[in-house]
Protein backbone atom coordinates (compact mmCIF):
# COMPACT_ATOMS: atom_id res chain seq x y z
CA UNK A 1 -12.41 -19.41 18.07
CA UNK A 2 -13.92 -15.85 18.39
CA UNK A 3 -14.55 -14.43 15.44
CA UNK A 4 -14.56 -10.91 15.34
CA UNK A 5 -12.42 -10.76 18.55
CA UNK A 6 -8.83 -12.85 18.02
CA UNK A 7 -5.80 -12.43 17.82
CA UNK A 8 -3.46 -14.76 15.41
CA UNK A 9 -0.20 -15.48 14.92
CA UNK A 10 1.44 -14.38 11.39
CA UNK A 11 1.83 -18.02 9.66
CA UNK A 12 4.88 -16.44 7.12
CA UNK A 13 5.84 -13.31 5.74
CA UNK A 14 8.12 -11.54 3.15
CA UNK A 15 11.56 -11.52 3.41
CA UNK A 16 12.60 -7.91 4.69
CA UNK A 17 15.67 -8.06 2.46
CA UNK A 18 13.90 -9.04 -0.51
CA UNK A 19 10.87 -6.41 0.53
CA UNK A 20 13.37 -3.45 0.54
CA UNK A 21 14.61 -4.03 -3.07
CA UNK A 22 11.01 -2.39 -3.88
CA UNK A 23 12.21 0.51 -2.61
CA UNK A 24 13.71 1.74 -5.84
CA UNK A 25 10.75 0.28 -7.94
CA UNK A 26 7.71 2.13 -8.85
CA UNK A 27 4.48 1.18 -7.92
CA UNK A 28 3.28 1.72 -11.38
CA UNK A 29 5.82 -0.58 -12.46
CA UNK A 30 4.49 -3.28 -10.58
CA UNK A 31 0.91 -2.61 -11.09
CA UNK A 32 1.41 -3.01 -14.62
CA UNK A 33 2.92 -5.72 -14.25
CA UNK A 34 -0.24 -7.77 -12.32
CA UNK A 35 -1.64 -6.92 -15.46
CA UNK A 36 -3.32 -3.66 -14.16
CA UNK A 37 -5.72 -6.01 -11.97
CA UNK A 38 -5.18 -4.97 -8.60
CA UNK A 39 -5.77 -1.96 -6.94
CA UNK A 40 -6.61 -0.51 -3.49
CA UNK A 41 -8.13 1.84 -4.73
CA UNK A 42 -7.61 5.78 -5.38
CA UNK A 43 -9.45 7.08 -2.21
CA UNK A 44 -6.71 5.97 -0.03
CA UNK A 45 -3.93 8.82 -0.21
CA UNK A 46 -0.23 9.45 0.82
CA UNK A 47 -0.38 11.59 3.51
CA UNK A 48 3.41 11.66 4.74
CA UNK A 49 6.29 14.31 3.04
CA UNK A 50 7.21 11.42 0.44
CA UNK A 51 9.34 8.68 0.00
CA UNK A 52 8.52 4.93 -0.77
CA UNK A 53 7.41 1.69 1.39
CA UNK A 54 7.77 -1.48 1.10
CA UNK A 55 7.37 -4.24 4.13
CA UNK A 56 5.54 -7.43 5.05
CA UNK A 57 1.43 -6.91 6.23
CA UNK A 58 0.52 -7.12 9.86
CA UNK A 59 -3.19 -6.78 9.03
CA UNK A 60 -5.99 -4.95 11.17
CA UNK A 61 -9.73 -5.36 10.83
CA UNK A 62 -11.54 -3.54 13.42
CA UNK A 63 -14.84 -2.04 14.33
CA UNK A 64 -15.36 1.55 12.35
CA UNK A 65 -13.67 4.30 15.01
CA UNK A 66 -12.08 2.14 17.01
CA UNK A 67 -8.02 1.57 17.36
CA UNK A 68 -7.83 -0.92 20.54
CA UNK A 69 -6.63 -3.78 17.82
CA UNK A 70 -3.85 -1.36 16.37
CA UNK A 71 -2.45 -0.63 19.47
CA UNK A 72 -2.33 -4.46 20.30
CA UNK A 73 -0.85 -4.38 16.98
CA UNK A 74 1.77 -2.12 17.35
CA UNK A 75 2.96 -4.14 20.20
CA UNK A 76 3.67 -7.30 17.95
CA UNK A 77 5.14 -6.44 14.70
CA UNK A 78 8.34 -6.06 14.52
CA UNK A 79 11.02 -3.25 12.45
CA UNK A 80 9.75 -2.94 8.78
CA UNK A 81 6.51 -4.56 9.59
CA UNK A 82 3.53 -2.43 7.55
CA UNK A 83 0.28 -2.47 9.67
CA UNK A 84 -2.71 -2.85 7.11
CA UNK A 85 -5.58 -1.51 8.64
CA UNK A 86 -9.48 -2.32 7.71
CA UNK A 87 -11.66 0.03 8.94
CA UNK A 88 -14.23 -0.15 7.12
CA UNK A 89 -13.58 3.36 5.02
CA UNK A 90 -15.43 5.06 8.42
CA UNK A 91 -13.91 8.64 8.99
CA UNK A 92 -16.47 9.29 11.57
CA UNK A 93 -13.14 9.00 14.09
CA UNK A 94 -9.25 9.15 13.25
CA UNK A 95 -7.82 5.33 13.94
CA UNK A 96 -4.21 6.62 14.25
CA UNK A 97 -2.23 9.62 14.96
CA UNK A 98 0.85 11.54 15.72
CA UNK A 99 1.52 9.54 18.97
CA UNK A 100 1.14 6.31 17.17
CA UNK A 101 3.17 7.57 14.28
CA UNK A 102 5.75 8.19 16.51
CA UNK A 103 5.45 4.97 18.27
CA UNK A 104 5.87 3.33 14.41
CA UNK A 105 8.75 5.70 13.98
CA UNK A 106 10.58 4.68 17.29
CA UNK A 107 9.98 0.83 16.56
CA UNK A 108 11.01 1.05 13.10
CA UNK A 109 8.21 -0.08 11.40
CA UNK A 110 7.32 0.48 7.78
CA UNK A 111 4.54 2.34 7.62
CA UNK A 112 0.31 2.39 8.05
CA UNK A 113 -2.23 1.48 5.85
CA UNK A 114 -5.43 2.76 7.33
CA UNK A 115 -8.77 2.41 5.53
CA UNK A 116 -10.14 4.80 7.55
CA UNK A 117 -9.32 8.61 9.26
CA UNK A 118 -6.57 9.56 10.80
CA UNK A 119 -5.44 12.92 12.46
CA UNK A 120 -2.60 14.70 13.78
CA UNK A 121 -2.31 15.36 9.87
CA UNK A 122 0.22 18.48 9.68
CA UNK A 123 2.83 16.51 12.05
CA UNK A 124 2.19 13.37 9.89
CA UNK A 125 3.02 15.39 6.60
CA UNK A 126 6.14 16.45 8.37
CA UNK A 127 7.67 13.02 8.78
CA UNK A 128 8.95 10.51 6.36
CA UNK A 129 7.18 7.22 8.00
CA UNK A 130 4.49 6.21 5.21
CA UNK A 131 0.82 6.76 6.18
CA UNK A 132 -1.97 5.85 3.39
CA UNK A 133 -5.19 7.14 4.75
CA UNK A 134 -8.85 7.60 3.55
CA UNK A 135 -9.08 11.47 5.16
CA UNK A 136 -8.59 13.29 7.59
CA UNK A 137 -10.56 14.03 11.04
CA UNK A 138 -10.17 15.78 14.30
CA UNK A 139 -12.23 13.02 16.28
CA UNK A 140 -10.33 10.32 18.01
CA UNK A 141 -11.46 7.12 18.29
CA UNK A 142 -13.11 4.20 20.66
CA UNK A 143 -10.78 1.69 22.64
CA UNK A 144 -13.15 -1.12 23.23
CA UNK A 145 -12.91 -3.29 19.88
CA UNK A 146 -14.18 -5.96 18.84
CA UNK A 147 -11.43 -6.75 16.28
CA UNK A 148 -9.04 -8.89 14.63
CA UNK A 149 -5.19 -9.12 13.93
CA UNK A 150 -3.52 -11.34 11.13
CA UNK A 151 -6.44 -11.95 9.60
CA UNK A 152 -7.28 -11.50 5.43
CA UNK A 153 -8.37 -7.84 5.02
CA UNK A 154 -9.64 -6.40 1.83
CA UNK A 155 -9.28 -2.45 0.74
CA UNK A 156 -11.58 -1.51 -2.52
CA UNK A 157 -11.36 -5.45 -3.62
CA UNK A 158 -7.99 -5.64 -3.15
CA UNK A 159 -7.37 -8.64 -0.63
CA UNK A 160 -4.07 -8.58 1.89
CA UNK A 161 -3.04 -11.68 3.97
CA UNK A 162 -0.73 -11.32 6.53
CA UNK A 163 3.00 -11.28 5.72
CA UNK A 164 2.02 -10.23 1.79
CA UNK A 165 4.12 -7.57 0.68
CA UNK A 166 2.81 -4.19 0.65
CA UNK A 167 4.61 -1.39 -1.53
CA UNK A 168 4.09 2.19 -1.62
CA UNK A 169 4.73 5.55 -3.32
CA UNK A 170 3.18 8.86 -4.66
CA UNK A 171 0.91 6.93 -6.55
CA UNK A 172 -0.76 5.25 -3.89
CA UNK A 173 -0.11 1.38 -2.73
CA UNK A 174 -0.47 -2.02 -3.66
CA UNK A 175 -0.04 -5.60 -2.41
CA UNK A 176 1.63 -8.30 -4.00
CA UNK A 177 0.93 -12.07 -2.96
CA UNK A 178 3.44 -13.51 -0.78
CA UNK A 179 3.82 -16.22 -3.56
CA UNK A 180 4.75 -14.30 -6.30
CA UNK A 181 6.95 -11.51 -4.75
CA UNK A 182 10.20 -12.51 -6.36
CA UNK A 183 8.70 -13.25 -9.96
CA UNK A 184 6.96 -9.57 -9.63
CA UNK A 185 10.39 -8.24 -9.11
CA UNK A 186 12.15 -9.86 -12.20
CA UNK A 187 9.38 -8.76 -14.11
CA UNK A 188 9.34 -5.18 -12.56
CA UNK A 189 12.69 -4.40 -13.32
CA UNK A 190 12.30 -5.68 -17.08
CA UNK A 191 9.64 -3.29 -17.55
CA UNK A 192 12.10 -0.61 -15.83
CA UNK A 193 14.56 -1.44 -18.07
CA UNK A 194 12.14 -1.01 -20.99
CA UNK A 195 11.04 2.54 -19.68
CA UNK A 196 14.45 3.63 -19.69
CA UNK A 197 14.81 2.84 -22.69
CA UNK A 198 11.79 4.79 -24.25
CA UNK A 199 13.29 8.08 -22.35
CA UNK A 200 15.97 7.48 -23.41
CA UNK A 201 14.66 7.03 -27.42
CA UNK A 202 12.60 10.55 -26.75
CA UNK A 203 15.53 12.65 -25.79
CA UNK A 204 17.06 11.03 -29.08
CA UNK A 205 14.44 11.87 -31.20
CA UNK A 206 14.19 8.07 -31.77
CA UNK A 207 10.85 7.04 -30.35
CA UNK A 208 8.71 4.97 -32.10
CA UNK A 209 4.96 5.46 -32.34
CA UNK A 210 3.86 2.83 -34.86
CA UNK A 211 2.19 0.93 -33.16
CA UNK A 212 -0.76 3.88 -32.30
CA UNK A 213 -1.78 3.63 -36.12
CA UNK A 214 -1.07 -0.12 -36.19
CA UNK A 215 -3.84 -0.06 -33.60
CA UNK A 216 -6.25 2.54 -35.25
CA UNK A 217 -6.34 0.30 -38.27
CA UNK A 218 -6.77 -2.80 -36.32
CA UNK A 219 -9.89 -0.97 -34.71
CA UNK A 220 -11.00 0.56 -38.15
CA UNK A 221 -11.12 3.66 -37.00
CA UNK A 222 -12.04 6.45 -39.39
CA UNK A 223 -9.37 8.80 -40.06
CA UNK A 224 -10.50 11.93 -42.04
CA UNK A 225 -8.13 12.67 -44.83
């Protein structure tokens, strides 16, 4: 086997149907509930109009400034496929674009996750396909690899296998193990269902903040009378 040039074959991944019902969950909500562990990091940004994602990983690791792997990529997945791409955090050169944004669009895929540039960035902010990039450049990239598709990637510690679930919003993105997708979604919508209730407690005047001073005294904290 090649390392560092190869090309595998995605051994499982997330249900679509079960993917999409992340759609109207916030990533916050989730986060919170892995305990506030896992992160991709804030340097990665939105940089589409808005609107959530949620799809199974096609993963990406390729050379710094150089795309040949995503286009091989963009050949195999398949409609709500997100393609999770390590580049290394390089935004010497842009690793996607408007062309292959529209080539996502037209395939109806889920969305890009690009540790690295990208550019094109006014007609990406125009469209509703989810792009999570590092910046922003006007140099386009190399075509000659070496690189590697359906492989484990990792973005700021955060590790992605291929056909983990991969969620986005404003607040960035996240992954969540292809093992524990369904138990993250019970829980998620629990702690929806408790957030609802605390807004709805505030507009009542109802909210209870006991537990701050519980805390404070726990922690001995000085309190000046």
């Amino acid at each position: 086997m090649n390392n560092g040039l190869r090309i595998l074959h995605r051994r499982r991944a997330v249900e679509l149907d079960l993917a999409r019902r992340f759609l109207e969950v916030p990533v916050a909500n989730v986060s919170d509930c892995m305990s506030r562990m896992t992160a991709g990091g804030p340097r990665l940004r939105p940089m589409h109009s808005g609107g959530r994602m949620a799809g199974p990983a096609l993963t990406v690791k390729t050379r710094p400034g150089d795309n040949l792997m995503i286009h091989k990529a963009l050949q195999l997945a398949t409609p709500g496929d997100v393609i999770v791409v390590d580049g290394a955090g390089d935004l010497t050169n842009a690793l996607i674009g408007e062309i292959m944004v529209g080539e996502a669009v037209h395939r109806g895929l889920g969305g890009f996750i690009v540790n690295g540039a990208i550019r094109d960035a006014g007609a990406i902010r125009a469209g509703t396909l989810p792009v999570y990039a590092a910046g922003v450049t006007h140099r386009g990239p190399y075509k000659d690899g070496p690189g590697e598709i359906n492989v484990p990637v990792a973005i700021d510690g955060m590790v992605i296998e291929p056909g983990d679930l991969v969620i986005g919003d404003d607040d960035g993105f996240l992954c969540l193990p292809y093992d524990d997708v369904a138990e993250l979604l019970a829980a998620a919508n629990r702690k929806q269902q408790i957030e609802n209730k605390m807004v709805a407690d505030i507009q009542a005047g109802t909210f209870d903040r006991s537990w701050v001073d519980a805390t404070l005294t726990r922690l001995n904290c000085f309190i000046e009378p």
